[in-house]
Structure formats: structure tokens, C-alpha cells
N, C-alpha and C. Protein backbone atom coordinates (compact mmCIF):
# COMPACT_ATOMS: atom_id res chain seq x y z
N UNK A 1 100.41 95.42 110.10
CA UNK A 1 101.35 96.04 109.19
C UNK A 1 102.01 94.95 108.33
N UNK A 2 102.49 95.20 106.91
CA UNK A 2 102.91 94.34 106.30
C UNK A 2 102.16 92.86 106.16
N UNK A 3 101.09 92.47 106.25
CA UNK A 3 100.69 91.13 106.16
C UNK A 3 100.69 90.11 105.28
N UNK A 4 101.15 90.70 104.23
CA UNK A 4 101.74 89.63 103.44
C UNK A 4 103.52 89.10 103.60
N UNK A 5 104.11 89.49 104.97
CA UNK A 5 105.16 89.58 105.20
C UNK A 5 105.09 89.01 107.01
N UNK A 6 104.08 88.68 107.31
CA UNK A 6 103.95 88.15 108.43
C UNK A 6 105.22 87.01 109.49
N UNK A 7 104.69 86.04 108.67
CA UNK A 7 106.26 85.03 108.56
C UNK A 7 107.46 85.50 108.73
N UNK A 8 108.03 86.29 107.95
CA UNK A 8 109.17 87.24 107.72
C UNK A 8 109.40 87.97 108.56
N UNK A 9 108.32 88.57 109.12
CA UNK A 9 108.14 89.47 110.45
C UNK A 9 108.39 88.81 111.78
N UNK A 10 107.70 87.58 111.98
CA UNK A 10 107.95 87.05 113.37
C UNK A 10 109.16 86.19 113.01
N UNK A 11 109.91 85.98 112.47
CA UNK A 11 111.35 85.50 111.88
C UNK A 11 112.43 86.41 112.65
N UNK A 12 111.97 87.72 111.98
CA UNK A 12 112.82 88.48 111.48
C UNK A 12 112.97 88.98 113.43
N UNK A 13 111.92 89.37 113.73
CA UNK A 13 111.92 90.03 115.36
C UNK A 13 112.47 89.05 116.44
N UNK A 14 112.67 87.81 115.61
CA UNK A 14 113.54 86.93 116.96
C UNK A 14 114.84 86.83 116.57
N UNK A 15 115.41 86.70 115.51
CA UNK A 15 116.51 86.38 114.73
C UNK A 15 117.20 88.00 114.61
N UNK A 16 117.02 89.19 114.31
CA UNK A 16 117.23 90.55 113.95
C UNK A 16 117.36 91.51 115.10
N UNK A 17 118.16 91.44 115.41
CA UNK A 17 118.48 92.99 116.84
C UNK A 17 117.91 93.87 115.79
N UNK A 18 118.27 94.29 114.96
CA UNK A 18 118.29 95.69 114.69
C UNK A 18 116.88 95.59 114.19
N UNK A 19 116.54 94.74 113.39
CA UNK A 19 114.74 94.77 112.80
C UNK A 19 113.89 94.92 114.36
N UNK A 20 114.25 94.34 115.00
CA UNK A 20 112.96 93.45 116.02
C UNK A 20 113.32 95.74 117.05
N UNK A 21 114.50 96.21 116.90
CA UNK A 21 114.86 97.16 117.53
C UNK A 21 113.44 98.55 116.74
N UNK A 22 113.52 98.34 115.59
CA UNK A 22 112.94 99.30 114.59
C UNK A 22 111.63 99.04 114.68
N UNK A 23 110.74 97.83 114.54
CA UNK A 23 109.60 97.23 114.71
C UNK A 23 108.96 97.87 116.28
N UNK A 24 109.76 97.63 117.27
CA UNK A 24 109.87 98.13 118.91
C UNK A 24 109.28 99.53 118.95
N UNK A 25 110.23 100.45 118.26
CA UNK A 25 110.09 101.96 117.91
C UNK A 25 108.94 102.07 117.26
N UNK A 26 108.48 101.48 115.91
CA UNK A 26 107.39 101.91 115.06
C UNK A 26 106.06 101.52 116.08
N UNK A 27 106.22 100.72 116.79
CA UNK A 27 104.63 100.49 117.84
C UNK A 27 105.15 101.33 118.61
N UNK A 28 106.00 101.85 119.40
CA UNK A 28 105.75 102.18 120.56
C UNK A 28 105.07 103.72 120.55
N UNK A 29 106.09 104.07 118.86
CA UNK A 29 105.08 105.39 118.51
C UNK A 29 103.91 105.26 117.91
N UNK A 30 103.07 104.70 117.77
CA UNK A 30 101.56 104.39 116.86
C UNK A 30 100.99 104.04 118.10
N UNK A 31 101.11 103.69 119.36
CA UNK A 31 100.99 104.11 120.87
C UNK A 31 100.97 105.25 121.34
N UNK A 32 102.00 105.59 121.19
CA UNK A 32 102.37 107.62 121.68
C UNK A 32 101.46 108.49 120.92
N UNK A 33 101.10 108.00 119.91
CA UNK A 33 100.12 108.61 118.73
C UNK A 33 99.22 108.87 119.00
N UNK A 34 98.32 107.29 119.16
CA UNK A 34 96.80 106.85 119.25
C UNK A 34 96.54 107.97 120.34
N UNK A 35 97.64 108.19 121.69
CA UNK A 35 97.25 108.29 123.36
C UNK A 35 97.49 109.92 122.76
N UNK A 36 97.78 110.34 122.26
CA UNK A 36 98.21 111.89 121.70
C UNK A 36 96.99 112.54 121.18
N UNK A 37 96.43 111.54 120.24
CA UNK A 37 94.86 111.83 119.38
C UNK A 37 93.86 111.70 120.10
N UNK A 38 93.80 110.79 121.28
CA UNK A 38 93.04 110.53 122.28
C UNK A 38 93.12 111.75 123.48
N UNK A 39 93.96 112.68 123.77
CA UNK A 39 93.86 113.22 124.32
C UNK A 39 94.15 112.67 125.66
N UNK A 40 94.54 111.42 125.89
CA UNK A 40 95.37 110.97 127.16
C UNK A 40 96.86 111.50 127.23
N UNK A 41 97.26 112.08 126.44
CA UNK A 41 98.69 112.59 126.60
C UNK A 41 98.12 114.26 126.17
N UNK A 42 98.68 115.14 126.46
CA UNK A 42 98.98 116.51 126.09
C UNK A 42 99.96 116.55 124.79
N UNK A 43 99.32 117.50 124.13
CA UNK A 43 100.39 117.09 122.68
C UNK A 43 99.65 118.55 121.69
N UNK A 44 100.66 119.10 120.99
CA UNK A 44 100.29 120.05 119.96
C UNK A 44 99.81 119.15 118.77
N UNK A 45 99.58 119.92 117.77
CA UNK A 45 99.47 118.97 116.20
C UNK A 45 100.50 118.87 115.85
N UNK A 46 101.51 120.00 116.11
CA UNK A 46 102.64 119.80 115.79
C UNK A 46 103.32 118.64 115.98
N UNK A 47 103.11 118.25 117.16
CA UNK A 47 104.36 117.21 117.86
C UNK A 47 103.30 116.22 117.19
N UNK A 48 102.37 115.85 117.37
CA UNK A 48 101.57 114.89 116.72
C UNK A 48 102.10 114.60 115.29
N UNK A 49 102.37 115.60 114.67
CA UNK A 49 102.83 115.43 113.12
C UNK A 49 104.08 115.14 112.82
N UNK A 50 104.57 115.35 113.99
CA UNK A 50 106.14 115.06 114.06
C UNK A 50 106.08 113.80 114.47
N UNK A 51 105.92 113.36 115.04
CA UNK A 51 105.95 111.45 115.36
C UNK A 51 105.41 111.02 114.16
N UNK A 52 103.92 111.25 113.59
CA UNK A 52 104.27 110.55 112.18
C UNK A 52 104.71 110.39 111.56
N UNK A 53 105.89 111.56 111.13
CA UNK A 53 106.87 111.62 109.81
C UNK A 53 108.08 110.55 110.48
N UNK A 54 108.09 110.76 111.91
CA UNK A 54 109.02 109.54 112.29
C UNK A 54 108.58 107.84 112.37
N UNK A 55 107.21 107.70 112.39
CA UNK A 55 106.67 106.79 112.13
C UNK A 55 106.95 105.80 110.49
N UNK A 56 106.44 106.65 109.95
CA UNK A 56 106.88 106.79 108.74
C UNK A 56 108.03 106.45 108.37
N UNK A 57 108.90 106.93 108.81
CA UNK A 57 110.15 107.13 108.13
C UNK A 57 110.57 104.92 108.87
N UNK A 58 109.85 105.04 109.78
CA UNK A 58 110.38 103.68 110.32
C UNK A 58 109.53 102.58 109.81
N UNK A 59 108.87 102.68 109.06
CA UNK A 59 107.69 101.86 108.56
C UNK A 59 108.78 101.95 106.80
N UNK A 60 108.51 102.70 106.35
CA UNK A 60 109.49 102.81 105.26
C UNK A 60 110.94 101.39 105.76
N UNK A 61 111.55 102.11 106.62
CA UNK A 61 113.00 101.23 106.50
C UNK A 61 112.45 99.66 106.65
N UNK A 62 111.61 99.31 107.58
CA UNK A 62 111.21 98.11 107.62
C UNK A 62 110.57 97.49 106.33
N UNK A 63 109.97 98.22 105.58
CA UNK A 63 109.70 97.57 104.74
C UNK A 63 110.54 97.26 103.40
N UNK A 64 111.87 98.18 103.58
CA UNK A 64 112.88 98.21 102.59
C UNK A 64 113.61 96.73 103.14
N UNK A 65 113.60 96.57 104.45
CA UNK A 65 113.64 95.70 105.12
C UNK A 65 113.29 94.24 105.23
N UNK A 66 112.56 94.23 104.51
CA UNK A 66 111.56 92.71 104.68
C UNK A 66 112.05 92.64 103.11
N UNK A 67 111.48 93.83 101.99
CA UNK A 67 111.70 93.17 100.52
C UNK A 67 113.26 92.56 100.30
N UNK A 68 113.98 93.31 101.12
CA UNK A 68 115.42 92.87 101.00
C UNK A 68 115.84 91.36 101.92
N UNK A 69 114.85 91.04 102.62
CA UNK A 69 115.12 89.79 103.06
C UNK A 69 114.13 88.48 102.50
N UNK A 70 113.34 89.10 101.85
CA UNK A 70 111.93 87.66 101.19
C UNK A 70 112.78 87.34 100.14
């Protein structure tokens, strides 16, 4: 994610409670996801579609995130 922001990223996740907190969340759901699509977890499409828009929405702030700190 973000790879032209790499640097910034492993900066930002040692130095940043609140980034390194948001970064935490955006994998742990693209995890909950993958195991959702995989059929290792039980899951509607619904709820499936609902973690993306929250995915999303946390991929967004991080990256409002990084331009506001490069």
C-alpha cells in the first residue's frame, strides 16, 4: 500500500500512535476480508461489503495522512 510513501510509512508507524493505530486496523481488516472471501470465516456479502467501505474509509485517512506529512 502506498509505495511511493514507504519511508514515511515505517517512520510514521514508530513515531505516530494514532497512524501506526489506523495502519493496525486497515491490515487487520484486509485479513478479516481475505479469511471472509476464503470462506475460513462465515460471512454474508453483506458484512463482506461492509468491512470494505471500512477499509476504505481507513486507507483514505492514511493517505490524507502521509500527503499531509511528506
Amino acid at each position: 500500500m502506498f509505495p511511493e510513501y514507504r519511508e514515511l510509512i515505517s517512520k510514521l508507524k514508530t513515531e505516530d500512535l494514532h497512524f501506526s493505530k489506523l495502519f493496525d486496523q486497515h491490515n487487520d481488516l484486509d485479513q478479516q476480508i481475505k479469511n471472509m472471501e476464503s470462506r475460513l470465516i462465515a460471512a454474508s456479502e453483506f458484512e463482506i461489503e461492509q468491512l470494505k467501505k471500512e477499509k476504505l474509509r481507513l486507507k483514505d485517512e492514511l493517505y490524507a495522512l502521509l500527503r499531509s506529512r511528506a
